[in-house]
Protein backbone atom coordinates (compact mmCIF):
# COMPACT_ATOMS: atom_id res chain seq x y z
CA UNK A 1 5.14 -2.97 -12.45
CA UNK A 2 2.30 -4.71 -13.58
CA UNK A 3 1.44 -8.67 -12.92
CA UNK A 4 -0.86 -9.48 -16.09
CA UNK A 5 -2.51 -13.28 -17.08
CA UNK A 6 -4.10 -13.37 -20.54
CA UNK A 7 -7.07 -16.04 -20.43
CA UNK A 8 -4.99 -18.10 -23.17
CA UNK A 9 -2.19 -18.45 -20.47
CA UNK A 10 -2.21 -21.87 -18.37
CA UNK A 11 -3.73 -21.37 -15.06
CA UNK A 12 -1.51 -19.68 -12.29
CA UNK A 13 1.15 -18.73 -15.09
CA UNK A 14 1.54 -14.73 -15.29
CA UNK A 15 3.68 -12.33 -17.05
CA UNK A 16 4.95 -9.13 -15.59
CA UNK A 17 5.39 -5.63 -16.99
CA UNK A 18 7.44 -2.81 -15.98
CA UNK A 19 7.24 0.98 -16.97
CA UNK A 20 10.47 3.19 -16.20
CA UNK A 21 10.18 6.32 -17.36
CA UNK A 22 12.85 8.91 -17.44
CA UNK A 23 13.44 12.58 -18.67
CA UNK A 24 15.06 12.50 -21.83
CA UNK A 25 16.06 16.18 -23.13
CA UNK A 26 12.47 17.96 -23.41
CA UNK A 27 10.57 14.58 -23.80
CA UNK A 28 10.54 11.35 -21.42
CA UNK A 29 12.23 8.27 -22.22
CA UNK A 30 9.99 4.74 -21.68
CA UNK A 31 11.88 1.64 -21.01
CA UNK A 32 9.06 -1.15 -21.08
CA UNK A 33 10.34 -5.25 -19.77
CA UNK A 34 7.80 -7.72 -20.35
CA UNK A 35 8.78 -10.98 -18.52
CA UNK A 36 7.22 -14.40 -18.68
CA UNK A 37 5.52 -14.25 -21.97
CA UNK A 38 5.73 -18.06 -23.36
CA UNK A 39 7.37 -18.31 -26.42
CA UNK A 40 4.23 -19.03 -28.85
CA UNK A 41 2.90 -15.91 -27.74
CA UNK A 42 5.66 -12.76 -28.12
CA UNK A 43 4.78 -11.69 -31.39
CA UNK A 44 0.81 -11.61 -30.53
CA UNK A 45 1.47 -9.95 -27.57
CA UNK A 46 4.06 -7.60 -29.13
CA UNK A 47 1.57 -6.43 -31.69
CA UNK A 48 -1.16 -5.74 -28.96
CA UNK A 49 1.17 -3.63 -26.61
CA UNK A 50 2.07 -1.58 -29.73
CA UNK A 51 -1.01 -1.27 -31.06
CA UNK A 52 -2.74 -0.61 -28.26
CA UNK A 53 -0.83 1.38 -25.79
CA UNK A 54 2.79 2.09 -27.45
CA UNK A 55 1.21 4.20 -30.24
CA UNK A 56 -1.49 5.23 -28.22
CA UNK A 57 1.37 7.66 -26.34
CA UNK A 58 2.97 8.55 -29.16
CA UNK A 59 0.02 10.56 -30.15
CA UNK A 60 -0.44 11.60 -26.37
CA UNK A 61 2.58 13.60 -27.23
């Protein structure tokens, strides 16, 4: 679990992450919950996760 405040949130107002991973078969399985993200800000935050960590451990692989 991760607490996280982007600078563009209001003061005090935070989201939180959490990472579950699990073995799946010969890989691992990521469940990812992001919770508290207002709603004029899920698809610019959904791009950045992907972007720049989803993908990133796809090619980790």
């Amino acid at each position: 679990m991760q607490k996280w405040r982007q600078s563009s949130l209001p003061e005090g107002h935070y989201s939180v992450v959490t990472f579950e991973l699990k073995k799946n078969g010969k890989g691992t399985k990521l469940k990812f919950i992001y919770m508290g993200v207002l709603k004029n800000q899920v698809k610019g935050i959904d791009s950045v996760w992907k972007e720049f960590y989803l993908e990133k451990m796809k090619i980790a692989e």
